[in-house]
Protein backbone atom coordinates (compact mmCIF):
# COMPACT_ATOMS: atom_id res chain seq x y z
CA UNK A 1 0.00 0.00 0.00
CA UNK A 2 2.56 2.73 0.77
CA UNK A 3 4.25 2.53 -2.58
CA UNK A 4 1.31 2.08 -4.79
CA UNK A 5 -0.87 4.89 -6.17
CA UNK A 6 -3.95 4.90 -8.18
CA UNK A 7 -2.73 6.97 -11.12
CA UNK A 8 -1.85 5.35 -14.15
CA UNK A 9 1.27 6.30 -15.90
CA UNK A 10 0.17 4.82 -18.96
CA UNK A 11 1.77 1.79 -21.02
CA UNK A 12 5.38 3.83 -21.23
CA UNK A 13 5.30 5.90 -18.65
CA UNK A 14 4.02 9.46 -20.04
CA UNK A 15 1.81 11.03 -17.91
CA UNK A 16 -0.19 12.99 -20.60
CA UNK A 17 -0.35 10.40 -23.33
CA UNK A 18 -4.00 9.25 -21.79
CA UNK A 19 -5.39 12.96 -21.79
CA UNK A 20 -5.46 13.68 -25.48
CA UNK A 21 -3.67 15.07 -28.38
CA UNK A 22 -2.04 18.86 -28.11
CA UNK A 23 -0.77 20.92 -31.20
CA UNK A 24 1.09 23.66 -31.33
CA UNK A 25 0.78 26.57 -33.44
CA UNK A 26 3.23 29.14 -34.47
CA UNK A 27 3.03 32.64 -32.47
CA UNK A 28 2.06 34.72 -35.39
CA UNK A 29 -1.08 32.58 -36.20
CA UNK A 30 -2.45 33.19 -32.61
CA UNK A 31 -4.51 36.15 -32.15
CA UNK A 32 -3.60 37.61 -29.33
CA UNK A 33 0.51 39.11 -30.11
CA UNK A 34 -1.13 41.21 -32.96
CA UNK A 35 -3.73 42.23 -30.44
CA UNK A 36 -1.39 43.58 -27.95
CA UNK A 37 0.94 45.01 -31.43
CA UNK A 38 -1.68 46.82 -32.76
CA UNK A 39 -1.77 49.96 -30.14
CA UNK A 40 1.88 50.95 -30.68
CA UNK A 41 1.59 50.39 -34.05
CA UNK A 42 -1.02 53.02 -34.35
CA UNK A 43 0.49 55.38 -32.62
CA UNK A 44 3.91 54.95 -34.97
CA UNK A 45 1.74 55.48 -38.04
CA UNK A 46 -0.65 58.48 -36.49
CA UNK A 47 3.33 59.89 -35.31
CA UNK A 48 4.52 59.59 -39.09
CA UNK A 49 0.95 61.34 -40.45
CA UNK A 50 1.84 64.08 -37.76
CA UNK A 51 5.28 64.68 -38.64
CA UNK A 52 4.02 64.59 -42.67
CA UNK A 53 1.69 67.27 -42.29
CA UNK A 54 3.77 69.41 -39.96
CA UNK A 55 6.89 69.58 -42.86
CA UNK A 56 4.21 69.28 -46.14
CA UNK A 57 2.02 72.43 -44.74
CA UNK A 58 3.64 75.75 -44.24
CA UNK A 59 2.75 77.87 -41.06
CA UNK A 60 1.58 80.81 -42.61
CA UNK A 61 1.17 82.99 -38.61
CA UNK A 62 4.45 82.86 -38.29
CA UNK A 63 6.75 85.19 -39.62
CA UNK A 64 10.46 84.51 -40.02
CA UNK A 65 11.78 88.12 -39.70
CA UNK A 66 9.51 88.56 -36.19
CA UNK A 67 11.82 90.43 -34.49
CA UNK A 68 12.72 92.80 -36.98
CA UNK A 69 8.61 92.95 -38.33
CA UNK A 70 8.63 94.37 -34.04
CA UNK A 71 10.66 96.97 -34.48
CA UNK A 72 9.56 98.49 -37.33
CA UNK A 73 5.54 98.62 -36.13
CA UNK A 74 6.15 102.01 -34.81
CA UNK A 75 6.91 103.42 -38.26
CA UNK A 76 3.87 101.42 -39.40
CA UNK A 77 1.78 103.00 -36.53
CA UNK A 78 3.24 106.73 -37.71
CA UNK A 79 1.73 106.52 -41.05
CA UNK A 80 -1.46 105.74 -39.98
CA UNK A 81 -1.14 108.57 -37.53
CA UNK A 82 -0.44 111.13 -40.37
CA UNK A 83 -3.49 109.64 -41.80
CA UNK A 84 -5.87 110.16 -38.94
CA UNK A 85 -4.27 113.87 -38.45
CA UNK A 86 -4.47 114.63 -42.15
CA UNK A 87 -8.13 113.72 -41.77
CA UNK A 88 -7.82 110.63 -44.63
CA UNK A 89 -10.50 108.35 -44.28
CA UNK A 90 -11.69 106.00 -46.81
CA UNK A 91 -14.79 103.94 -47.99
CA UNK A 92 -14.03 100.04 -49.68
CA UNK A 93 -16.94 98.18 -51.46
CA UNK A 94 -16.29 94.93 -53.56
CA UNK A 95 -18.60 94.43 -56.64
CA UNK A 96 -18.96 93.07 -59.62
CA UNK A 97 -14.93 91.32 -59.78
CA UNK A 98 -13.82 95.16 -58.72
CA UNK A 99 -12.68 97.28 -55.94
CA UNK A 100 -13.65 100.26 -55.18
CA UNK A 101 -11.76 102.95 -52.87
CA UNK A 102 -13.90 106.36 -52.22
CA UNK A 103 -10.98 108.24 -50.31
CA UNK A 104 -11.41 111.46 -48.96
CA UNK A 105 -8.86 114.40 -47.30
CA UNK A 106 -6.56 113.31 -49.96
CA UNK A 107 -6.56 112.76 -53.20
CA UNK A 108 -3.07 110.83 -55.03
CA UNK A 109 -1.86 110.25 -58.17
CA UNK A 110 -2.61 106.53 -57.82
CA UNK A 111 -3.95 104.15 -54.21
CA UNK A 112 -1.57 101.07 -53.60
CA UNK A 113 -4.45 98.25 -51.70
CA UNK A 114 -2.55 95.31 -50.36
CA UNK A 115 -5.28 92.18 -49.62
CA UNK A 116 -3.86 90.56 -46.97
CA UNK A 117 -5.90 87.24 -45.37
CA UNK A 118 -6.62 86.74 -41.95
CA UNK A 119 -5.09 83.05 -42.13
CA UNK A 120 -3.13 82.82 -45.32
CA UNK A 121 -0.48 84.73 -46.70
CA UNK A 122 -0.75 82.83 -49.64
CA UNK A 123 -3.74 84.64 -50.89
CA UNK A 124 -2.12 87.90 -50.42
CA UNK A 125 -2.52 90.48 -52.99
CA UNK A 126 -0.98 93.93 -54.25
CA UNK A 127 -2.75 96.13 -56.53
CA UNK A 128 -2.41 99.44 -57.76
CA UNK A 129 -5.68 101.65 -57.89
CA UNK A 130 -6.31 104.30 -60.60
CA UNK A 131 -8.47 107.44 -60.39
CA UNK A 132 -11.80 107.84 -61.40
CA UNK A 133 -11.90 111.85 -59.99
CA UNK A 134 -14.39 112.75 -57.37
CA UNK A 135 -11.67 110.80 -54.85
CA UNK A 136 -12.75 107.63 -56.21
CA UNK A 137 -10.17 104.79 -57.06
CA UNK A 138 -10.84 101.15 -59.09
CA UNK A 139 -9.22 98.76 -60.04
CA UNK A 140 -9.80 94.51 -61.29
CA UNK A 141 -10.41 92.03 -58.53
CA UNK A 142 -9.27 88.79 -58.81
CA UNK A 143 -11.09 86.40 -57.30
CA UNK A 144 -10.31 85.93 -53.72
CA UNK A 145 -11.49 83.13 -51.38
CA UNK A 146 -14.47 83.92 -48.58
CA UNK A 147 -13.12 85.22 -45.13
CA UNK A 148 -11.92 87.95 -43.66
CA UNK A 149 -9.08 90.52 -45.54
CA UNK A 150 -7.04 93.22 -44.08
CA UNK A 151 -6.76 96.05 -46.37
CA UNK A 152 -4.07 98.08 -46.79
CA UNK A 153 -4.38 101.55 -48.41
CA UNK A 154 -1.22 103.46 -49.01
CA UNK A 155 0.03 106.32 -51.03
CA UNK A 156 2.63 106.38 -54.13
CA UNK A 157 4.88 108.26 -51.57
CA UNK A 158 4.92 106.32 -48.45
CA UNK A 159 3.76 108.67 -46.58
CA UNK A 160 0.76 107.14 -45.13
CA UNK A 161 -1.31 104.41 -44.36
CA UNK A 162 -4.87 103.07 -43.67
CA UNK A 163 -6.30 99.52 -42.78
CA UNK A 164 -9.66 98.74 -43.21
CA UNK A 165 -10.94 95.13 -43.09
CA UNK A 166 -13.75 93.24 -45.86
CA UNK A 167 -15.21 90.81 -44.95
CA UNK A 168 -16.56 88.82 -48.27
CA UNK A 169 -19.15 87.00 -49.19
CA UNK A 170 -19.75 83.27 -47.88
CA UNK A 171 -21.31 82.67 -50.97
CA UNK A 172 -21.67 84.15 -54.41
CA UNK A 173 -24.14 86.54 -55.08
CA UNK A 174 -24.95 87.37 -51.29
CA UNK A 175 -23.95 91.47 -51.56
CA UNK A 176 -20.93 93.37 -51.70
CA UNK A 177 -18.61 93.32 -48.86
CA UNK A 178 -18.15 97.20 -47.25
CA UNK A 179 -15.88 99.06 -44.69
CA UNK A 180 -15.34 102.15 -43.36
CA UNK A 181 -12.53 103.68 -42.18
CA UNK A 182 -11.90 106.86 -40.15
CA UNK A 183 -16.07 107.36 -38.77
């Protein structure tokens, strides 16, 4: 009695050979590796998306001369002071694929109008204005994208400066966008 058991070792001696048959698969046929992969392998491709569209899009709120774009905003802010002394003041309507400046306490040979966008500097546009008399100035739009512009009107001469902002259309056809400058 003390040496005997009741298990049976089977006819050689293997202790699992009575239980059934086990098979082994390879690791990369069970589920559960590819599971646990799958997380940081997300995050590597939503990394390289990231660092795509950071080096593929430019940032367009940054300027690379900021320091020197600082120090000159107090000769910016000058010319519109000569403006608002002189008494310049101006009117801007957009119609018809043309701008329209109605300027008055001054009356140039010609109106610069820089379009600048709130967002992108991209769409950024120069034109230069002629005269219709009566203080009124025109010249071909080119189509420009909905939003909001920054205007800048300045003189042949430098010598000053206004900023008005449009704000155009969401859609074609809804009106003419207006500002005023100098009320």
């Amino acid at each position: 009695m003390w040496g005997q058991s009741n298990f049976s070792m089977g006819q050689q001696g293997n202790p699992i050979e009575g239980c059934g048959k086990v098979t082994l698969t390879p690791w990369y046929r069970e589920p559960w590796p590819w599971i646990l992969m799958a997380g940081p392998a997300a995050v590597i491709v939503a990394g390289a998306v990231t660092a795509w569209l950071a080096f593929a899009s430019a940032d367009g709120l940054v300027a690379d001369d900021y320091y020197k774009r600082g120090l000159g905003i107090n000769q910016v802010l000058e010319k519109e002071r000569v403006a608002l002394a002189a008494g310049i003041s101006a009117s801007v309507e957009r119609d018809a694929g043309r701008i329209r400046v109605r300027l008055q306490g001054a009356a140039p040979q010609a109106l610069f109008v820089q379009l600048v966008h709130a967002t992108r500097a991209g769409y950024d546009q120069r034109l230069r204005l002629a005269p219709l008399g009566g203080g009124v100035y025109e010249a071909e739009l080119p189509p420009l994208p909905a939003g909001r512009w920054r205007i800048i009107l300045d003189d042949p001469r430098g010598e000053w400066r206004l900023t008005p902002t449009l704000t155009l259309p969401l859609a074609k056809g809804e009106g003419r966008g207006r500002s005023e400058e100098g009320l």
